[in-house]
C-alpha atoms as a PDB file:
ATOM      1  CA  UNK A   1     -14.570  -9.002  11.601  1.00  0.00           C
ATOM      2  CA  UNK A   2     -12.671  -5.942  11.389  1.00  0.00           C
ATOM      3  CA  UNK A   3      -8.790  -6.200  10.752  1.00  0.00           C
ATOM      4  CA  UNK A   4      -6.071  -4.796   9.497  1.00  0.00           C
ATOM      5  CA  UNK A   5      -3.920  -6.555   6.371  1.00  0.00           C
ATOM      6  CA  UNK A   6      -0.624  -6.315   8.232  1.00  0.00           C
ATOM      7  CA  UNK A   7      -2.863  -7.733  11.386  1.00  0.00           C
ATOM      8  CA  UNK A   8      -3.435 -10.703   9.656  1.00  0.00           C
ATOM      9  CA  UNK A   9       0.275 -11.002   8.034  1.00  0.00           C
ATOM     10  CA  UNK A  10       1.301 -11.487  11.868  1.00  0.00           C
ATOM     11  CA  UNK A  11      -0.832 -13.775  12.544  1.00  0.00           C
ATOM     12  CA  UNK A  12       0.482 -15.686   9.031  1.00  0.00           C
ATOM     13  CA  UNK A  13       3.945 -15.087   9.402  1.00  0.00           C
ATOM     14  CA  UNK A  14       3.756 -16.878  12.711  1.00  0.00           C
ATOM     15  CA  UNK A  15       1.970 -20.124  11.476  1.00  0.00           C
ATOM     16  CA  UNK A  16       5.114 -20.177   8.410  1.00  0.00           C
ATOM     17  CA  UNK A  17       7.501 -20.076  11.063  1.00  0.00           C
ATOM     18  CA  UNK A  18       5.698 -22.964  13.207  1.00  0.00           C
ATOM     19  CA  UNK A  19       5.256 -24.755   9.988  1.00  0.00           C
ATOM     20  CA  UNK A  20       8.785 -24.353   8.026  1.00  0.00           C
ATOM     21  CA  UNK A  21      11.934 -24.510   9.598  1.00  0.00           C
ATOM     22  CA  UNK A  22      13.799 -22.357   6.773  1.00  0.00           C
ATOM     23  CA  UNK A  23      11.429 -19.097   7.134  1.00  0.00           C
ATOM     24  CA  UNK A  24      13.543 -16.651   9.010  1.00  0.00           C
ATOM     25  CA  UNK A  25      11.554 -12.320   9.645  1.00  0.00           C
ATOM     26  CA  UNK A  26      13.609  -9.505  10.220  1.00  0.00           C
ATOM     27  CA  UNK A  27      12.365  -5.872  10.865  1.00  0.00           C
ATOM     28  CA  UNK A  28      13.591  -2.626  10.887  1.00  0.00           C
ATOM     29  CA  UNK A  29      12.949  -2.001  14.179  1.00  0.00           C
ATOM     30  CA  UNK A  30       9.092  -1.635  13.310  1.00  0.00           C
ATOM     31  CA  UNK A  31       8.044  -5.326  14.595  1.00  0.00           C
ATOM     32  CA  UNK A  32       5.393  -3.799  16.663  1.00  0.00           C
ATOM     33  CA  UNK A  33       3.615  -1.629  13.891  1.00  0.00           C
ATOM     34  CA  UNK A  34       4.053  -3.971  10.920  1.00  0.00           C
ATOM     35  CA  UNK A  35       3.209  -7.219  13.705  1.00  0.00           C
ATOM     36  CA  UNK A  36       6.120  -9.379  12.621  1.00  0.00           C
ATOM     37  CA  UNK A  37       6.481  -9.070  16.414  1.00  0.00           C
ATOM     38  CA  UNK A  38       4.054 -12.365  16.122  1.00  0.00           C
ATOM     39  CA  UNK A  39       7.062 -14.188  14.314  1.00  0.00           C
ATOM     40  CA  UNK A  40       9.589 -13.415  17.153  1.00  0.00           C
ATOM     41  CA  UNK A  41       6.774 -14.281  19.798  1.00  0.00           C
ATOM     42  CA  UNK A  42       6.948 -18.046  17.779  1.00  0.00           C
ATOM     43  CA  UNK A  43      10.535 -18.340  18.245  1.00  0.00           C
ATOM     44  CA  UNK A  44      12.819 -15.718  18.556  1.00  0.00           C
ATOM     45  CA  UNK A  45      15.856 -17.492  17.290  1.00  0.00           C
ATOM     46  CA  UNK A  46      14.815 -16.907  13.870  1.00  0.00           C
ATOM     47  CA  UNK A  47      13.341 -13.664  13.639  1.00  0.00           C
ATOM     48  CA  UNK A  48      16.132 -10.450  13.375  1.00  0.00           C
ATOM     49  CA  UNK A  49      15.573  -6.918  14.007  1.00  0.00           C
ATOM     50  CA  UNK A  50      18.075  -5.304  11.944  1.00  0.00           C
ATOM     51  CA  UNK A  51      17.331  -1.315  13.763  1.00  0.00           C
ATOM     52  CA  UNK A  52      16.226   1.435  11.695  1.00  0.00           C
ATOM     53  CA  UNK A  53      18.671  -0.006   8.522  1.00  0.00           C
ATOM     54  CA  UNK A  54      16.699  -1.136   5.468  1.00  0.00           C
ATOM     55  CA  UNK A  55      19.552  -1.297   3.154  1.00  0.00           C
ATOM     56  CA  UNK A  56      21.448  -4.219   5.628  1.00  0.00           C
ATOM     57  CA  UNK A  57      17.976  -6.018   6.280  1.00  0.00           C
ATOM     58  CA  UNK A  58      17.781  -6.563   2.210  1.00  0.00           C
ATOM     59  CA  UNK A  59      21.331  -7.356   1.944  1.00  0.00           C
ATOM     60  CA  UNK A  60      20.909  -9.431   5.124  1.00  0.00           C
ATOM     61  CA  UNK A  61      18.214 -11.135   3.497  1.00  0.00           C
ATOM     62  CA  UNK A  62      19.663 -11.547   0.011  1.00  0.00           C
ATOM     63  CA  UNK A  63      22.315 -13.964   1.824  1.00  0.00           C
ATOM     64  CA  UNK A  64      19.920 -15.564   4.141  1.00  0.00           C
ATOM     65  CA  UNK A  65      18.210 -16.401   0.535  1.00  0.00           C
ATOM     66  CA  UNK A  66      20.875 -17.630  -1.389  1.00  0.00           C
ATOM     67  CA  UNK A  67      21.528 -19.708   1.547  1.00  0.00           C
ATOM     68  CA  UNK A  68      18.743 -21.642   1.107  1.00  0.00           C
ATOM     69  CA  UNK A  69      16.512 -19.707   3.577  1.00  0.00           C
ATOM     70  CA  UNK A  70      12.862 -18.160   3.254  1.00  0.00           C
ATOM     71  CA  UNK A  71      13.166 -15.099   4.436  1.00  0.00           C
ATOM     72  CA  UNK A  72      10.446 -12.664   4.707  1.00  0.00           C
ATOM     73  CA  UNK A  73      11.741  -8.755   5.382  1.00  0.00           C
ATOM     74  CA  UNK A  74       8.746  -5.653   6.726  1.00  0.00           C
ATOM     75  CA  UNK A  75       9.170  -2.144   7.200  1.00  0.00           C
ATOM     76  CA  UNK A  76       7.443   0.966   6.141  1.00  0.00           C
ATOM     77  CA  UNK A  77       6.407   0.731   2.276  1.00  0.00           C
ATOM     78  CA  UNK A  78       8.084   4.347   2.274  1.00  0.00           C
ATOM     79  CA  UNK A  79      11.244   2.616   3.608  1.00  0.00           C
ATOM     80  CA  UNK A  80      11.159  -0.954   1.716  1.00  0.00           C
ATOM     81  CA  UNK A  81      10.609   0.781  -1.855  1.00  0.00           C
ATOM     82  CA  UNK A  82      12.610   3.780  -1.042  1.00  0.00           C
ATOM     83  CA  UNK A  83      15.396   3.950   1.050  1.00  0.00           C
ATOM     84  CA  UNK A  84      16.528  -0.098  -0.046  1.00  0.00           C
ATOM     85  CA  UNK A  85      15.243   0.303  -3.490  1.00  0.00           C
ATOM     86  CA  UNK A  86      19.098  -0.273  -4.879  1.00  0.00           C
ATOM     87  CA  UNK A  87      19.629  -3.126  -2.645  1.00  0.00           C
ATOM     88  CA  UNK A  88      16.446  -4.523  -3.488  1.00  0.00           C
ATOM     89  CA  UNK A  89      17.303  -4.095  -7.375  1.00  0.00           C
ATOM     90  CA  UNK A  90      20.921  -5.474  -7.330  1.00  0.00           C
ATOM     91  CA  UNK A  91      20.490  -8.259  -4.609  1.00  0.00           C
ATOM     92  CA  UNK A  92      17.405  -9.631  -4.408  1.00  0.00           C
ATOM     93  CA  UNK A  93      15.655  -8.866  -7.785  1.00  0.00           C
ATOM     94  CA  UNK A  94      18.787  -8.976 -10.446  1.00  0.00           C
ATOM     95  CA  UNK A  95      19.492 -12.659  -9.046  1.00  0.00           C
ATOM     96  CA  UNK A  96      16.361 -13.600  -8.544  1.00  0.00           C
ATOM     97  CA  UNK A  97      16.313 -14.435  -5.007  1.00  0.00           C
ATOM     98  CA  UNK A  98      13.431 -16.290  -2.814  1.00  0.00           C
ATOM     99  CA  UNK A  99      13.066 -12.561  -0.635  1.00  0.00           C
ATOM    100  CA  UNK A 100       9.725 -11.812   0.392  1.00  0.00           C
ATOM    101  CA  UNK A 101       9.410  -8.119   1.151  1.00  0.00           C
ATOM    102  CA  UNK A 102       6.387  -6.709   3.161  1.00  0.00           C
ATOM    103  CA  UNK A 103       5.637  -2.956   2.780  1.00  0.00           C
ATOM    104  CA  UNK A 104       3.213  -2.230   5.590  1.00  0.00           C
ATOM    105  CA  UNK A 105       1.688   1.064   6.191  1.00  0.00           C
ATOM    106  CA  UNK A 106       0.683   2.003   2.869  1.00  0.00           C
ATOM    107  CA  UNK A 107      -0.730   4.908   0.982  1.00  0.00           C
ATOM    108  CA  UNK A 108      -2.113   7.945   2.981  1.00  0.00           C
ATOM    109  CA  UNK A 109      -4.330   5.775   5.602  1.00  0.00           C
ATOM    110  CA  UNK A 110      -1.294   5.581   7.732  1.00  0.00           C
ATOM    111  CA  UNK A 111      -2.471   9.260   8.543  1.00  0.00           C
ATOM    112  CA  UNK A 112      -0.916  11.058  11.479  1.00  0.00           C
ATOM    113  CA  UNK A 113       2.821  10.165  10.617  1.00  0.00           C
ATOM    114  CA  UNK A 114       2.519  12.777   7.530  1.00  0.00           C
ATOM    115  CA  UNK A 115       4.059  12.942   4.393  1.00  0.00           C
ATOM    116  CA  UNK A 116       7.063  11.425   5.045  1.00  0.00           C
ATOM    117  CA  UNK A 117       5.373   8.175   6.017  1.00  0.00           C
ATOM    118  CA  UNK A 118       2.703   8.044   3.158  1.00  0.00           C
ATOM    119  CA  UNK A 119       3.970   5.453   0.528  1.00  0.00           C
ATOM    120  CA  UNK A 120       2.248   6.861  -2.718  1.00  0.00           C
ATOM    121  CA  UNK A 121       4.979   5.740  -5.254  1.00  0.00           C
ATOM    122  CA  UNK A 122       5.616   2.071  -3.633  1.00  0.00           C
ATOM    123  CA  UNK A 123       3.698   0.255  -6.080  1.00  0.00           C
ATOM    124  CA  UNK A 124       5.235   1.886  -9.221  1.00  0.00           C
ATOM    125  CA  UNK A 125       8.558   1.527  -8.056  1.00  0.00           C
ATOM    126  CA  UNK A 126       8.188  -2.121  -7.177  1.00  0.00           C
ATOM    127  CA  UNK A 127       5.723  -2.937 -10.616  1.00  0.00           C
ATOM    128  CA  UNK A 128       8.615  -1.567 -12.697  1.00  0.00           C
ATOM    129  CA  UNK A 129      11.383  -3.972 -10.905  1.00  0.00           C
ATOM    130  CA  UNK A 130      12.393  -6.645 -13.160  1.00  0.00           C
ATOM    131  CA  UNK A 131      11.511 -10.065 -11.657  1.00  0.00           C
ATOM    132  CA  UNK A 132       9.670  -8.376  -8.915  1.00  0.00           C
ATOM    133  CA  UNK A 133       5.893  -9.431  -8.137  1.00  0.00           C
ATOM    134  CA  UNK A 134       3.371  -7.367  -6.659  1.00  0.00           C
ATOM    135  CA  UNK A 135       0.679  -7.887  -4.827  1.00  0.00           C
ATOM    136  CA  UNK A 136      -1.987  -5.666  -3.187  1.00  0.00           C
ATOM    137  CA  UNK A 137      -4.777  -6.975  -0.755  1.00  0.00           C
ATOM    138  CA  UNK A 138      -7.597  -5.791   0.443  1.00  0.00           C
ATOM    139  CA  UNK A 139      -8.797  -7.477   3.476  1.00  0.00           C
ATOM    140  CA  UNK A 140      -7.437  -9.744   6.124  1.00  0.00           C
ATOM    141  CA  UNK A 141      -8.219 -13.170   4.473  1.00  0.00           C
ATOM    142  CA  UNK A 142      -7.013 -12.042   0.971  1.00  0.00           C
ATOM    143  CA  UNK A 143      -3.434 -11.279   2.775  1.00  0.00           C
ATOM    144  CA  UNK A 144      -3.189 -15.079   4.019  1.00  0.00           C
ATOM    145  CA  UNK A 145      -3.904 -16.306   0.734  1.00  0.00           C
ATOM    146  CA  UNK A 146      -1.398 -14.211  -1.009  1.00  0.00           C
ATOM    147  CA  UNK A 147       1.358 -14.801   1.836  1.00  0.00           C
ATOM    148  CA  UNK A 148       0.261 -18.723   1.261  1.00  0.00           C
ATOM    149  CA  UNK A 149       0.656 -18.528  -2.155  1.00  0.00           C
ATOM    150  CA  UNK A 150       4.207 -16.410  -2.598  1.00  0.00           C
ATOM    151  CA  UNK A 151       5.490 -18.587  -0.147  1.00  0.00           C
ATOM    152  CA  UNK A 152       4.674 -21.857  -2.186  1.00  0.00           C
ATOM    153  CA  UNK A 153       7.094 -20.504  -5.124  1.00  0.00           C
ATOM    154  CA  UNK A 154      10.835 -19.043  -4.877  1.00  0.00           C
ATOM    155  CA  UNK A 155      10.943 -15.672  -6.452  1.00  0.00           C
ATOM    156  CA  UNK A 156      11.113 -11.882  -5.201  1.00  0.00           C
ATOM    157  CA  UNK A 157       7.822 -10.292  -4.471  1.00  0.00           C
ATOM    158  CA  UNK A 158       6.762  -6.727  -2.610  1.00  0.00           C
ATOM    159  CA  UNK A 159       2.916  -7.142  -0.688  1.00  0.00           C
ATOM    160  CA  UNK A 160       1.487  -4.195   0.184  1.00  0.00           C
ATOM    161  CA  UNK A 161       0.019  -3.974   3.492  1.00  0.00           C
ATOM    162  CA  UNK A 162      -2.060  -1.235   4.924  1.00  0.00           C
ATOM    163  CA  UNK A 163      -2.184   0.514   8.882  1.00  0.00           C
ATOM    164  CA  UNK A 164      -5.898   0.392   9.949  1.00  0.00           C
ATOM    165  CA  UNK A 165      -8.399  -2.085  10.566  1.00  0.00           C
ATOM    166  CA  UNK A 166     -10.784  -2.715   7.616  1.00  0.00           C
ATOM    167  CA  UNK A 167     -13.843  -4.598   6.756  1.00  0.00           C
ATOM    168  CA  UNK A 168     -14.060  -8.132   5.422  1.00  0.00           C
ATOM    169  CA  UNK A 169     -14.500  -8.589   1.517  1.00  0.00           C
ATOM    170  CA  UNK A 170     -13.784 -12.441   1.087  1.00  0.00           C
ATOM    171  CA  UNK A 171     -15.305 -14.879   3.532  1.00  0.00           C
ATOM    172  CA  UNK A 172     -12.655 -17.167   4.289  1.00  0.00           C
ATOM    173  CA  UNK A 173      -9.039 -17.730   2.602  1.00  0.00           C
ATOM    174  CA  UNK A 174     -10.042 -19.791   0.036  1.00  0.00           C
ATOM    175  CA  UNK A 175      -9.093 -16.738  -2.676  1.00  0.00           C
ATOM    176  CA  UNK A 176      -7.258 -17.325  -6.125  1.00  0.00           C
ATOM    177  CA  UNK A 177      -5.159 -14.329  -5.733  1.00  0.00           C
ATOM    178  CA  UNK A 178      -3.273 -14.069  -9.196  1.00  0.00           C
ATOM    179  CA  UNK A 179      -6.757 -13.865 -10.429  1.00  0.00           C
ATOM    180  CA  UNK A 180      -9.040 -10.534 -10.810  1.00  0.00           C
ATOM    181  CA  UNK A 181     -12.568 -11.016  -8.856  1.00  0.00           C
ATOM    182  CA  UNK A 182     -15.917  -8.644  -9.495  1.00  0.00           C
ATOM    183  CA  UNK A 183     -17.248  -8.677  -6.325  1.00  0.00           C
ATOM    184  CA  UNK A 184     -20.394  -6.696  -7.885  1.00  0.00           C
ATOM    185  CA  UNK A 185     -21.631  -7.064 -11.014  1.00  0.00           C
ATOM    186  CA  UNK A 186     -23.181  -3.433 -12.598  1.00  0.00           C
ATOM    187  CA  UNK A 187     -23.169  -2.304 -16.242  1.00  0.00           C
ATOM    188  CA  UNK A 188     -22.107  -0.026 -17.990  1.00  0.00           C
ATOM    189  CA  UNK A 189     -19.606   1.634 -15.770  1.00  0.00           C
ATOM    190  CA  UNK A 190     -16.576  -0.423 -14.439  1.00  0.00           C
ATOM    191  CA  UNK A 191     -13.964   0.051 -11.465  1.00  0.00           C
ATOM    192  CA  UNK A 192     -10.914  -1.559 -10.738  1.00  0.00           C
ATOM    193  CA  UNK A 193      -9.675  -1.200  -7.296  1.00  0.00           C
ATOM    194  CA  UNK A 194      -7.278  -2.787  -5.216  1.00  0.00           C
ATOM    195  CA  UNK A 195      -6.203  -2.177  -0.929  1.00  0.00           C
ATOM    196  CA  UNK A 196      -7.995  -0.468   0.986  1.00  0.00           C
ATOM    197  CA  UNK A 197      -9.396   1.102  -1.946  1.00  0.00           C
ATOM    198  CA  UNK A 198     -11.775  -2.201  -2.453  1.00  0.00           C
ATOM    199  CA  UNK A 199     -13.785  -1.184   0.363  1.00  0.00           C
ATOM    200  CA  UNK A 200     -14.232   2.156  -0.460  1.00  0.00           C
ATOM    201  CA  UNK A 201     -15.400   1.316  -3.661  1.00  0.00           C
ATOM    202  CA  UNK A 202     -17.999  -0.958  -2.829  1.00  0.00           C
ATOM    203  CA  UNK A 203     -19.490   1.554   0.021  1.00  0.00           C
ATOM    204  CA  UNK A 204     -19.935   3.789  -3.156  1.00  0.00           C
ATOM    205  CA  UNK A 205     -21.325   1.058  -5.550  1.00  0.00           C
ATOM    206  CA  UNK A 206     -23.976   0.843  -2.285  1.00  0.00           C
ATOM    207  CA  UNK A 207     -24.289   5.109  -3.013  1.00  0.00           C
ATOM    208  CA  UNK A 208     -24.305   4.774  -6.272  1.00  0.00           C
ATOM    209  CA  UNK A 209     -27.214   2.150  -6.526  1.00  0.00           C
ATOM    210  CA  UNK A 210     -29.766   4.967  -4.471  1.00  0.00           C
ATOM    211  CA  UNK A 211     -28.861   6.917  -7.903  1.00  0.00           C
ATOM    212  CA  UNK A 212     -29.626   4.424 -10.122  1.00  0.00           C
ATOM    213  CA  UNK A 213     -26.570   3.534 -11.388  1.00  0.00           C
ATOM    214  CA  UNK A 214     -24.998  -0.060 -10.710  1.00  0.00           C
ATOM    215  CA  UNK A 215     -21.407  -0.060 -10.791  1.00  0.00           C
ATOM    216  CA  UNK A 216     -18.927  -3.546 -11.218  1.00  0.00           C
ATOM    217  CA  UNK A 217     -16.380  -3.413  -8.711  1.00  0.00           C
ATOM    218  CA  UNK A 218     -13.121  -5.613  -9.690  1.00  0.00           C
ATOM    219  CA  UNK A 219     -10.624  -6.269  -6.925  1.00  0.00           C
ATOM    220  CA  UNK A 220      -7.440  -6.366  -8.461  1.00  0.00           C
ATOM    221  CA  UNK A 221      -4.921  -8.170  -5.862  1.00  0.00           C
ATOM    222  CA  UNK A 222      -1.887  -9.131  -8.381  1.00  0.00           C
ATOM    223  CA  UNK A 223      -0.834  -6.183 -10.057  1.00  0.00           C
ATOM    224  CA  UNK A 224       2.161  -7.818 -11.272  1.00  0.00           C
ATOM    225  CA  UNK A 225       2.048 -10.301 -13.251  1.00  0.00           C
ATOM    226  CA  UNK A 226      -2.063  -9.564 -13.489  1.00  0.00           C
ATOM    227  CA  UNK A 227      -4.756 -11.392 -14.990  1.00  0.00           C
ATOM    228  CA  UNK A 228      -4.721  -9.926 -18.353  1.00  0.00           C
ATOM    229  CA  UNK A 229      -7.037 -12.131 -19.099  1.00  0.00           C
ATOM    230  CA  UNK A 230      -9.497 -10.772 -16.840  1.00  0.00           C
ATOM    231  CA  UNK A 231      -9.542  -7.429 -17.239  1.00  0.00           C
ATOM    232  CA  UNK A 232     -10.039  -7.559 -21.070  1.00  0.00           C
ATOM    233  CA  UNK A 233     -13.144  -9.605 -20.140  1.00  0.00           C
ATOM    234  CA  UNK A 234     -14.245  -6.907 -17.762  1.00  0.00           C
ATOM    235  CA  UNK A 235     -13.140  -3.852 -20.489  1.00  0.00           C
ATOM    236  CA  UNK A 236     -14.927  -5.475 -23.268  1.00  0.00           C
ATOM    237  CA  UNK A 237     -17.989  -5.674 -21.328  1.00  0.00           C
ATOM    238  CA  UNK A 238     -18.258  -1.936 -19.907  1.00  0.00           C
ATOM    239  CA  UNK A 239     -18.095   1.325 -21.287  1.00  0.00           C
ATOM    240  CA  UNK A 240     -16.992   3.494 -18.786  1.00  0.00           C
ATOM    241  CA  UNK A 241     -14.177   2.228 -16.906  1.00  0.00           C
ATOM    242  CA  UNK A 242     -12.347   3.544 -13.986  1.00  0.00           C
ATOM    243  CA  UNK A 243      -9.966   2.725 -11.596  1.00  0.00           C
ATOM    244  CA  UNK A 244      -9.134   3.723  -7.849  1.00  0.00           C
ATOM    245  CA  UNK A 245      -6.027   3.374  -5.714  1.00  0.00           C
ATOM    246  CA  UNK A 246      -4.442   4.645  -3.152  1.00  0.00           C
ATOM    247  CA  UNK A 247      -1.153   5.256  -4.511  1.00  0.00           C
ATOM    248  CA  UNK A 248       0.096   7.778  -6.961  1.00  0.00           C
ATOM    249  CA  UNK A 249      -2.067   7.792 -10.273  1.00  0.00           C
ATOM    250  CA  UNK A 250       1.253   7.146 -12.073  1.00  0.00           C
ATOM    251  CA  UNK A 251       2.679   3.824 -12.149  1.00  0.00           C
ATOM    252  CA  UNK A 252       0.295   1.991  -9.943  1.00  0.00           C
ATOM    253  CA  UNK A 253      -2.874  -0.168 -10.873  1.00  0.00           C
ATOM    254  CA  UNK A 254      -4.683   2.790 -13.009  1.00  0.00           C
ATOM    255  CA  UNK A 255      -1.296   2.722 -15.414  1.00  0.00           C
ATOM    256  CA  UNK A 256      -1.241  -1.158 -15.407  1.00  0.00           C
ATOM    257  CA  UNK A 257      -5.063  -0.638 -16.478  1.00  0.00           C
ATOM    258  CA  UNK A 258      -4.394   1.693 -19.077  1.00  0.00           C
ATOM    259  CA  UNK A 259      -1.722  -0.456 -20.432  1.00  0.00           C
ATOM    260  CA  UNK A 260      -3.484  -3.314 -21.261  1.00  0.00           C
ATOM    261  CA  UNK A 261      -6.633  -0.925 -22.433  1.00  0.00           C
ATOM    262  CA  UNK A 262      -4.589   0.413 -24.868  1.00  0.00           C
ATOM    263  CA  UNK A 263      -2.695  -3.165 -26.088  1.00  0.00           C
ATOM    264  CA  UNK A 264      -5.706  -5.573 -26.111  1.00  0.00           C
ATOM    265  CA  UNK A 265      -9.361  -2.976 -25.365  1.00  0.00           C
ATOM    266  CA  UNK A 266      -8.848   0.448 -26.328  1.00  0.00           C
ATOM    267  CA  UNK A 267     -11.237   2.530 -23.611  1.00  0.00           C
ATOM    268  CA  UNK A 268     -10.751   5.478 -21.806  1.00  0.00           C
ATOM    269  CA  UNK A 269      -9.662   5.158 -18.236  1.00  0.00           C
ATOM    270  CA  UNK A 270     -10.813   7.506 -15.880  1.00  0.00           C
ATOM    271  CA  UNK A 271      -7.801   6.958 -12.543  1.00  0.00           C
ATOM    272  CA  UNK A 272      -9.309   8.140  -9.144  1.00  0.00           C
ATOM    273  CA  UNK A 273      -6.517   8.700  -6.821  1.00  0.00           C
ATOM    274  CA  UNK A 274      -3.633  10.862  -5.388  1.00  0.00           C
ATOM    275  CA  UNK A 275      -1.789  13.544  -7.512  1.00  0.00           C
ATOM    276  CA  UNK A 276       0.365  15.092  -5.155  1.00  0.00           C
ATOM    277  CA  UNK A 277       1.451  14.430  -1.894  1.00  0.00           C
ATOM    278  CA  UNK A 278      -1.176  14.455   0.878  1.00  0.00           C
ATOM    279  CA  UNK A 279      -1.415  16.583   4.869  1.00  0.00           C
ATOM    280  CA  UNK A 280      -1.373  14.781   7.925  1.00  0.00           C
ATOM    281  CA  UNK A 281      -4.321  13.697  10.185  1.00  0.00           C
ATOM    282  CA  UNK A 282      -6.514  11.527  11.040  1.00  0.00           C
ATOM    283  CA  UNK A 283      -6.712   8.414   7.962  1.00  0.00           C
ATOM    284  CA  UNK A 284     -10.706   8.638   7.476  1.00  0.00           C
ATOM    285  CA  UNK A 285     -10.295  12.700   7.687  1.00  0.00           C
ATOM    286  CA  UNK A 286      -7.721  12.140   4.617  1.00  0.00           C
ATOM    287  CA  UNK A 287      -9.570   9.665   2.669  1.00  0.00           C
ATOM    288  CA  UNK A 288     -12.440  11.896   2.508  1.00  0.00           C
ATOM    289  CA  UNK A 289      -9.970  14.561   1.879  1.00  0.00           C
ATOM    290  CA  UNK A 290      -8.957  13.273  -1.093  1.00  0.00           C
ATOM    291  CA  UNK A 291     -11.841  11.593  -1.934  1.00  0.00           C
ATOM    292  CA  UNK A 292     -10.881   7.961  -1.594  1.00  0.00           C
ATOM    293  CA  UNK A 293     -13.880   7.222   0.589  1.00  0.00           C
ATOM    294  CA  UNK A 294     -16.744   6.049  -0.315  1.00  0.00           C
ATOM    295  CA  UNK A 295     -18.471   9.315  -0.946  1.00  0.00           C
ATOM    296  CA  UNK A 296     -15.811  11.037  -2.849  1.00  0.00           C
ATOM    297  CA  UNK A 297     -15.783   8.024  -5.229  1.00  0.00           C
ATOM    298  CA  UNK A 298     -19.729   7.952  -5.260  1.00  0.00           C
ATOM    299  CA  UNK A 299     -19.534  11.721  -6.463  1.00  0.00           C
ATOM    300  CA  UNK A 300     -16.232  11.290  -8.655  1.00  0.00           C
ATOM    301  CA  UNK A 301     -18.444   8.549 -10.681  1.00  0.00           C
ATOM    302  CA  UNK A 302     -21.856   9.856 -10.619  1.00  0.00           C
ATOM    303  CA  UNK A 303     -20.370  13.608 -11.910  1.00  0.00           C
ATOM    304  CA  UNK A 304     -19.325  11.870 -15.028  1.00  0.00           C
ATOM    305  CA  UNK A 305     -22.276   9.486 -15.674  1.00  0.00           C
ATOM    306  CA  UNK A 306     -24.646  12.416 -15.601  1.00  0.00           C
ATOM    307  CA  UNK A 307     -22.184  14.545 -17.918  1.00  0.00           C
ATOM    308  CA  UNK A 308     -22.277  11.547 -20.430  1.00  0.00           C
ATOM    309  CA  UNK A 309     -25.752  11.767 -20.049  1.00  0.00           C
ATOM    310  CA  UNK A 310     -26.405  15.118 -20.325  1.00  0.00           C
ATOM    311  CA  UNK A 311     -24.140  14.961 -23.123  1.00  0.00           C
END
């Protein structure tokens, strides 16, 4: 069924509350859009919206945290990794403080609000935060599992969390999320792929296949710390490796990739995603835009298989 990540974080959010008395949301006067609204609805006297404010919801949270609270804080991922970014750095990851902080409305599939509103740097900024974990999912059962399993250990992490409704990948919640999963095994060619992104990538493994050419598809939900482990497996087995976010080609998953490529698998790593900023309409209009659908990846991969080939 059809739903979006920050959908199912509601719905999440709501049972932690229910469940644990020291889980405490606040908002930035976005409950509505990023559905914390569903923790409020649970019980109101522990759910805060701190207004349009981001720097006094971290610091807000910070003491909640080092008062022995669970706090979870949502916004904008344009506002959580941008406007708070000191307070995040000084107050919540410096002291390493139990603050979970949800960045809804990533990347440019939150469409219509424009530039402004189009997190494309989020992930970078958070990866390169000491003591800060990241974590990108892809469908509405992978959230659960990662909110289930950030809330079983006390440390700072960001989750990105994306605006429209999108296709299930993973049947039920039962998902090892610090772990990389090939959800389609190819040869040859490789792509890593995390968000919204995972779906897009398997509609053009599906392309792809018409072609001839079999793709693996890797969803990569913990970008920070990652499963090193399991992406040298997957580089040592492929050739041609790419990756696809989207999110800024600098900093994000296709650096992390690159990284370890060049430390433990040398391979060239061919990053599909944005390089400047993007326009404003409609979220499917813009993914095909930029080609981050499925067909602009299809035709991204297949242009440089045949060149190899021809080559």
């Amino acid at each position: 069924m059809a739903k979006a990540t920050r959908e199912a974080y509601g719905e999440e959010i709501a049972k932690l509350v229910r469940e644990d008395e020291k889980v405490v949301v606040l908002d930035a006067d976005l409950a509505g859009s990023t559905q914390s609204i569903k923790a409020k609805n649970e019980d109101p006297n522990r759910f805060f919206d701190m207004g349009i404010a981001e720097q006094d919801m971290v610091g807000t949270a910070a003491g909640f945290a080092a008062s022995g609270f669970k706090p979870y804080i949502s916004t904008f991922a344009m506002f959580s990794s941008g406007r708070a970014w000191e307070q995040i750095r000084n107050s919540v990851a410096y002291p390493q403080l139990n603050v979970k902080i949800i960045g809804s409305h990533g990347g440019i599939s939150v469409g219509e609000d424009g530039v402004t509103h189009q997190a494309l740097e989020d992930i970078s900024i958070m990866r390169d935060m000491n003591g800060m974990s990241v974590f990108v999912p892809c469908d509405a059962n992978e959230t659960k599992a990662v909110i289930r399993y950030v809330h079983a250990h006390e440390w700072p992490c960001y989750i990105r969390l994306g605006r429209p409704k999108v296709d299930d990948v993973y049947e039920d919640e039962n998902i090892d999320v610090t772990k990389v999963h090939v959800l389609k095994q190819g040869a040859g060619v490789a792509v890593f792929c995390c968000g919204l992104m995972v779906q897009s990538t398997l509609e053009a493994a599906k392309l792809l296949a018409e072609d001839g050419i079999h793709i693996t598809v890797v969803d990569v939900c913990a970008i920070k710390p990652c499963d090193e482990e399991g992406i040298v497996k997957v580089l040592e087995n492929h050739d041609t490796v790419f990756t696809v976010e989207e999110h800024s080609v600098t900093g994000g998953l296709g650096t992390m990739i690159c990284e370890i490529a060049a430390e433990k698998c040398p391979r060239t790593v061919h990053r599909l995603g944005m390089y400047g900023f993007a326009g404003s309409g409609n979220w499917k209009t813009l993914l095909s835009e930029y080609h981050l659908d499925g067909e602009g990846i299809r035709s991204s991969i297949e242009a440089f298989v045949n060149e190899k080939n021809a080559g």
